[in-house]
C-alpha atoms as a PDB file:
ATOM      1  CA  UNK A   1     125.923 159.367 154.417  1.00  0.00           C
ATOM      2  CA  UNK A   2     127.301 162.223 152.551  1.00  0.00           C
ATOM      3  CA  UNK A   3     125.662 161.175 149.495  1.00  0.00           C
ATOM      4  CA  UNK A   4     122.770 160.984 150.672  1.00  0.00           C
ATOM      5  CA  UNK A   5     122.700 163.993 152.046  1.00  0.00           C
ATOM      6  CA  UNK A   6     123.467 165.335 148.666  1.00  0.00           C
ATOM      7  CA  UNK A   7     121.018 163.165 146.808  1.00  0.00           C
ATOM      8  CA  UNK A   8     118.368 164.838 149.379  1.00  0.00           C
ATOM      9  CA  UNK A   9     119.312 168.504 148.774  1.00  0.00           C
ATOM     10  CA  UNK A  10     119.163 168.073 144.930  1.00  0.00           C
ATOM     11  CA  UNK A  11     115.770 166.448 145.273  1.00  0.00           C
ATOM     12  CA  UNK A  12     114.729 169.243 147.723  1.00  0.00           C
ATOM     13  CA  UNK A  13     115.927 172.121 145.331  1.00  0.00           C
ATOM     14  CA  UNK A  14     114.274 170.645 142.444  1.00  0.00           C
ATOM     15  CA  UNK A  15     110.905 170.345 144.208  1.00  0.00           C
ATOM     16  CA  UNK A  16     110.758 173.325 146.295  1.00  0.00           C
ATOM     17  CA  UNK A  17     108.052 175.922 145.268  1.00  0.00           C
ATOM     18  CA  UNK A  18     108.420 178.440 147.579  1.00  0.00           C
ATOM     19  CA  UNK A  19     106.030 179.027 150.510  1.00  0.00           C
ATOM     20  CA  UNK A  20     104.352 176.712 151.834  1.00  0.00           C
ATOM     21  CA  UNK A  21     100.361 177.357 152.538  1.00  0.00           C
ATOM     22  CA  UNK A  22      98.959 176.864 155.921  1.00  0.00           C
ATOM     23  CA  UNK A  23      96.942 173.757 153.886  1.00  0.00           C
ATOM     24  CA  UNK A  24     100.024 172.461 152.584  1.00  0.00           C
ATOM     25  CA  UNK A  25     102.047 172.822 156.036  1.00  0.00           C
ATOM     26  CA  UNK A  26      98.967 170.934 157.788  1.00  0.00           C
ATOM     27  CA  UNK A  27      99.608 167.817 155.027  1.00  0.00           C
ATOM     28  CA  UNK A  28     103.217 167.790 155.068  1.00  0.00           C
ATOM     29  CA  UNK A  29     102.595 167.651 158.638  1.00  0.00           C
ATOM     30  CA  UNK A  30     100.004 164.865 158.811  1.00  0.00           C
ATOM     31  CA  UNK A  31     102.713 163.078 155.818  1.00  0.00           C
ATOM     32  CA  UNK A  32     105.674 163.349 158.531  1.00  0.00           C
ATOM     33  CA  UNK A  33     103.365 161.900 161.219  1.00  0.00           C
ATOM     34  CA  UNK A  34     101.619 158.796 159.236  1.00  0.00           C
ATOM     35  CA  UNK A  35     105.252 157.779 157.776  1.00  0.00           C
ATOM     36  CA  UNK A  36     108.313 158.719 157.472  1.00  0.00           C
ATOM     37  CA  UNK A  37     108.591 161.073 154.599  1.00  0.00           C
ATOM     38  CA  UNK A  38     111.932 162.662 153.924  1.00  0.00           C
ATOM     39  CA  UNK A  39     110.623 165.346 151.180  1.00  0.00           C
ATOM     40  CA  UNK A  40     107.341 166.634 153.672  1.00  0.00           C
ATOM     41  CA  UNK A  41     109.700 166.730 156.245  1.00  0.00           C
ATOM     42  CA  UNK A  42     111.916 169.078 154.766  1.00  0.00           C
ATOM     43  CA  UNK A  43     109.480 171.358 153.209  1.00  0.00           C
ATOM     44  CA  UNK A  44     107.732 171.058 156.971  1.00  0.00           C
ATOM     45  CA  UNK A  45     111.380 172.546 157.650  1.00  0.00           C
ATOM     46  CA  UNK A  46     111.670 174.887 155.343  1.00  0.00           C
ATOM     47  CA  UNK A  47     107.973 176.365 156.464  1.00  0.00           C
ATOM     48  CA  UNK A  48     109.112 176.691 160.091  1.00  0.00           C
ATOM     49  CA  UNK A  49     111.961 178.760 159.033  1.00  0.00           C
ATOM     50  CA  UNK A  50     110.040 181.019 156.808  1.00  0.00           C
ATOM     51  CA  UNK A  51     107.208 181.149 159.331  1.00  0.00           C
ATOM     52  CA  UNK A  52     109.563 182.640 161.981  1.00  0.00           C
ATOM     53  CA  UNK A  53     108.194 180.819 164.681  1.00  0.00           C
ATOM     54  CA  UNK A  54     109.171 182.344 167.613  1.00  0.00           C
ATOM     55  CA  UNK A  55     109.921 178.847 169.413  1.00  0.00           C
ATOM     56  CA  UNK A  56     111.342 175.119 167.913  1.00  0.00           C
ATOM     57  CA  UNK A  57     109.592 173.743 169.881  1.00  0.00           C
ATOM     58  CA  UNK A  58     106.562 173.574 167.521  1.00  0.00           C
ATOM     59  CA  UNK A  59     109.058 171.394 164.933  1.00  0.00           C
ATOM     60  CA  UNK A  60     110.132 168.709 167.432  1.00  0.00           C
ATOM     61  CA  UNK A  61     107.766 166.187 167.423  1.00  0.00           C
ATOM     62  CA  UNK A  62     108.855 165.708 163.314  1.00  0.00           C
ATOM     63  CA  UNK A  63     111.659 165.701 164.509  1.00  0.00           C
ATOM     64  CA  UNK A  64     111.421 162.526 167.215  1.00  0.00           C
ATOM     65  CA  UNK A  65     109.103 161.307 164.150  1.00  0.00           C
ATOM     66  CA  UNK A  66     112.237 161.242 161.939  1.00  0.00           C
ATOM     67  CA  UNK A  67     114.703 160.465 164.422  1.00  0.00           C
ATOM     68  CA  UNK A  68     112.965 157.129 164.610  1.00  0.00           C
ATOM     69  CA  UNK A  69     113.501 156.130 161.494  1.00  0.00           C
ATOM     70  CA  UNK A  70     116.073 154.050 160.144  1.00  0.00           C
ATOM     71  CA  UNK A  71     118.589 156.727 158.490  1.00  0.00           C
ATOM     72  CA  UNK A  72     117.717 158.720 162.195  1.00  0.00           C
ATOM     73  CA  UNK A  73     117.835 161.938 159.896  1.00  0.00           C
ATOM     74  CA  UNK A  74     115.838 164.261 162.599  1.00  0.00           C
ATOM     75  CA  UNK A  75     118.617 163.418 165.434  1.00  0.00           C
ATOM     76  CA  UNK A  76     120.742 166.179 164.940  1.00  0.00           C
ATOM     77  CA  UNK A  77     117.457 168.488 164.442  1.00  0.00           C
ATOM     78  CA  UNK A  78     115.871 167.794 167.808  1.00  0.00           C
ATOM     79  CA  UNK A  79     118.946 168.578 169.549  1.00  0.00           C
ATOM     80  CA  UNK A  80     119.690 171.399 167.939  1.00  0.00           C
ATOM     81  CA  UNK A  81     115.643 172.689 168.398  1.00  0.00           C
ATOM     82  CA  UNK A  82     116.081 171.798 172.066  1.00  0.00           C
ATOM     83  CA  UNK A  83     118.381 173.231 172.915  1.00  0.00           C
ATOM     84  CA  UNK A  84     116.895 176.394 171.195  1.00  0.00           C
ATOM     85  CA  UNK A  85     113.819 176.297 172.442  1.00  0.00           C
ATOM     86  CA  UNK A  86     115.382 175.652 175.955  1.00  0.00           C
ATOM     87  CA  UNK A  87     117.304 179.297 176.049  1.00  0.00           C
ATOM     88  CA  UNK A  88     114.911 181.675 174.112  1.00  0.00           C
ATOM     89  CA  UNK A  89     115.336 180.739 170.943  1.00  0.00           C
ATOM     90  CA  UNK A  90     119.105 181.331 170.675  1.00  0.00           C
ATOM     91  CA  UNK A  91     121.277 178.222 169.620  1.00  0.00           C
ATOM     92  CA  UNK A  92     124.954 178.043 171.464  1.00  0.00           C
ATOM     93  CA  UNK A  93     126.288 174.556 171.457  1.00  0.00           C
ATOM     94  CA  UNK A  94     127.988 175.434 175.011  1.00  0.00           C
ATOM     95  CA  UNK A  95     124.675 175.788 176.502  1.00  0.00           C
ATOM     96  CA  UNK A  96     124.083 171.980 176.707  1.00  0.00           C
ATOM     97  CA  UNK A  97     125.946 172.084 179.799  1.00  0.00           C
ATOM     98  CA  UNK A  98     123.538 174.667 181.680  1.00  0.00           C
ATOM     99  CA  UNK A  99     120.907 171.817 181.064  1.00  0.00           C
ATOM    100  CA  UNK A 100     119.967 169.210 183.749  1.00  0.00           C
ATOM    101  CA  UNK A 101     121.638 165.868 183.711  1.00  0.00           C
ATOM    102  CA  UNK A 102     118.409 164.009 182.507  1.00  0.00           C
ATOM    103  CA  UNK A 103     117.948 166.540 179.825  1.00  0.00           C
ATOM    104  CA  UNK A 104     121.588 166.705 178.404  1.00  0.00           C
ATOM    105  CA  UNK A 105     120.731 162.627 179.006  1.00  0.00           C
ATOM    106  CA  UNK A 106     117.971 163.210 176.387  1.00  0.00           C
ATOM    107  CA  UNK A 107     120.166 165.021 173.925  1.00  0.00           C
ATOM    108  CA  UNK A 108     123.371 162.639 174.230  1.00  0.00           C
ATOM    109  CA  UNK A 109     121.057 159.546 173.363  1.00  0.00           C
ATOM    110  CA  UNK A 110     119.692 161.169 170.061  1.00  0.00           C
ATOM    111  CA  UNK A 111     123.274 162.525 169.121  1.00  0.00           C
ATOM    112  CA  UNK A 112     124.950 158.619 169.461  1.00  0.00           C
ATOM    113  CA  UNK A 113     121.890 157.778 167.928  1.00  0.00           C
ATOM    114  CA  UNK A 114     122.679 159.646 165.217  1.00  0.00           C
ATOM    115  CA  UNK A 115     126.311 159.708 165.440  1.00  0.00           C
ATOM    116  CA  UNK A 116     125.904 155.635 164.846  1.00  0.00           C
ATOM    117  CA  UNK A 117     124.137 156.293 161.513  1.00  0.00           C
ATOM    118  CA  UNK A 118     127.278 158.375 160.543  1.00  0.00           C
ATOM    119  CA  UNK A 119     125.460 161.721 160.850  1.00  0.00           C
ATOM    120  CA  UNK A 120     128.428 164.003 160.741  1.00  0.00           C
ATOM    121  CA  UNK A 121     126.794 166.980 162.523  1.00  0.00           C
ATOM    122  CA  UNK A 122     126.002 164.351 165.253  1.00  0.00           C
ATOM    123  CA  UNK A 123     130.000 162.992 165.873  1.00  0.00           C
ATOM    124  CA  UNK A 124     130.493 166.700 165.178  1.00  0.00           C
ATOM    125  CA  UNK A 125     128.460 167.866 167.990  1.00  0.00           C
ATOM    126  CA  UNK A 126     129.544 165.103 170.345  1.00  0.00           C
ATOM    127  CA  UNK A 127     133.009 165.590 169.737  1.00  0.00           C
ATOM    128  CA  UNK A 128     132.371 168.797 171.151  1.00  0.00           C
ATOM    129  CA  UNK A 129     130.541 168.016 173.754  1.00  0.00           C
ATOM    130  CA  UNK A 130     133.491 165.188 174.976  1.00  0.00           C
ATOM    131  CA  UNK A 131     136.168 167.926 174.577  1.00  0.00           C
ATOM    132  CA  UNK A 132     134.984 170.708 176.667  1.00  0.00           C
ATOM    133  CA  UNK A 133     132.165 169.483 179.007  1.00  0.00           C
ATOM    134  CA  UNK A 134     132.623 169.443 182.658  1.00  0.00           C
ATOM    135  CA  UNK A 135     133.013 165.830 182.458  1.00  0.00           C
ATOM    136  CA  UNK A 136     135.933 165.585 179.397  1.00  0.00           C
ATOM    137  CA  UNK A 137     136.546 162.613 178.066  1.00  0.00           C
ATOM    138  CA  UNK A 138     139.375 163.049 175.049  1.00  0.00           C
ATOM    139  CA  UNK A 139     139.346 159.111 174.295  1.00  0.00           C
ATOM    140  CA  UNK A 140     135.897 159.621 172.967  1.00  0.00           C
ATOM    141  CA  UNK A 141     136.329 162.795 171.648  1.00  0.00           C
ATOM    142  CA  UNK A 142     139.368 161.521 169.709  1.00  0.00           C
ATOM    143  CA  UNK A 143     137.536 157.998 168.675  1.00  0.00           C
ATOM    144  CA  UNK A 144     134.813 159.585 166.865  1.00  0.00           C
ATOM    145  CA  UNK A 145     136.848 162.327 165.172  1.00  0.00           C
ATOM    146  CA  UNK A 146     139.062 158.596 164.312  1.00  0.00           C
ATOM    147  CA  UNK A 147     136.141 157.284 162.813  1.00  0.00           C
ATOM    148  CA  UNK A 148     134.875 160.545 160.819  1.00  0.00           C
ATOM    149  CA  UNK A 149     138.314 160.531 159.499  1.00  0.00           C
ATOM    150  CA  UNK A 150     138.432 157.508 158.494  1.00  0.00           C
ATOM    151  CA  UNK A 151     135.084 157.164 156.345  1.00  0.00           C
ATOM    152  CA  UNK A 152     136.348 160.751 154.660  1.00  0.00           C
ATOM    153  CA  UNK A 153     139.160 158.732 152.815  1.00  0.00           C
END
């Protein structure tokens, strides 16, 4: 997963041209949205970032998009523009657990999701979430951080 990872960043860096036009937003946009494109759905990234939007909540639907796909690259995104967009823009991991049970539901699903395609930040975040959440569970804390160790040798 790693590699790929890696493989996307290059190709990113070698095709990123700065900012993004309102046009070009609207086609990454509609390219994201028709199929899964990995390279519009980056730049679409990259142009919420620079466009300082004042909520994520405008990125999440590319991310669900994404998070369908096979590789379930936009997982870790919509979680972490949830939980964003759910406390005023401000991302603390810790605040998962000041969410409602359906909606820390909703998160959990797209971080196993994730975490199952060997998305690090996913096991990363779950581990987490297993280790200090109201309902702590170190067997599956310590199982995934078993398994991320064991795909690092």
């Amino acid at each position: 997963m790693r590699k790929y990872y890696l493989f996307l960043f290059v190709v990113l860096v070698s095709c990123y041209r700065g900012e993004m036009s309102p046009e070009e937003a609207a086609e990454a946009k509609t390219d994201v949205l028709s199929g899964i494109d990995y390279v519009s759905y980056v730049h679409l990234g990259n142009f919420f970032a620079e466009s300082q939007t004042k909520f994520s909540i405008e990125r999440m639907p590319y991310d669900l998009v994404m998070a369908r796909d096979s590789t379930c690259i936009g997982c870790y995104q919509f979680y972490y523009n949830f939980l964003k967009a759910s406390f005023k823009n401000k991302y603390q991991q810790s605040n998962i657990y000041k969410l409602e049970k359906p909606e820390q539901e909703l998160l959990l699903y797209y971080l196993k999701k994730g975490a199952k395609k060997e998305d690090d930040y996913c096991r990363e975040a779950l581990i987490q979430f297993y280790q200090n959440g109201k309902d702590r569970n170190k067997l599956k804390a310590d199982s995934i951080l078993k398994l991320m160790n064991l795909r690092s040798y």
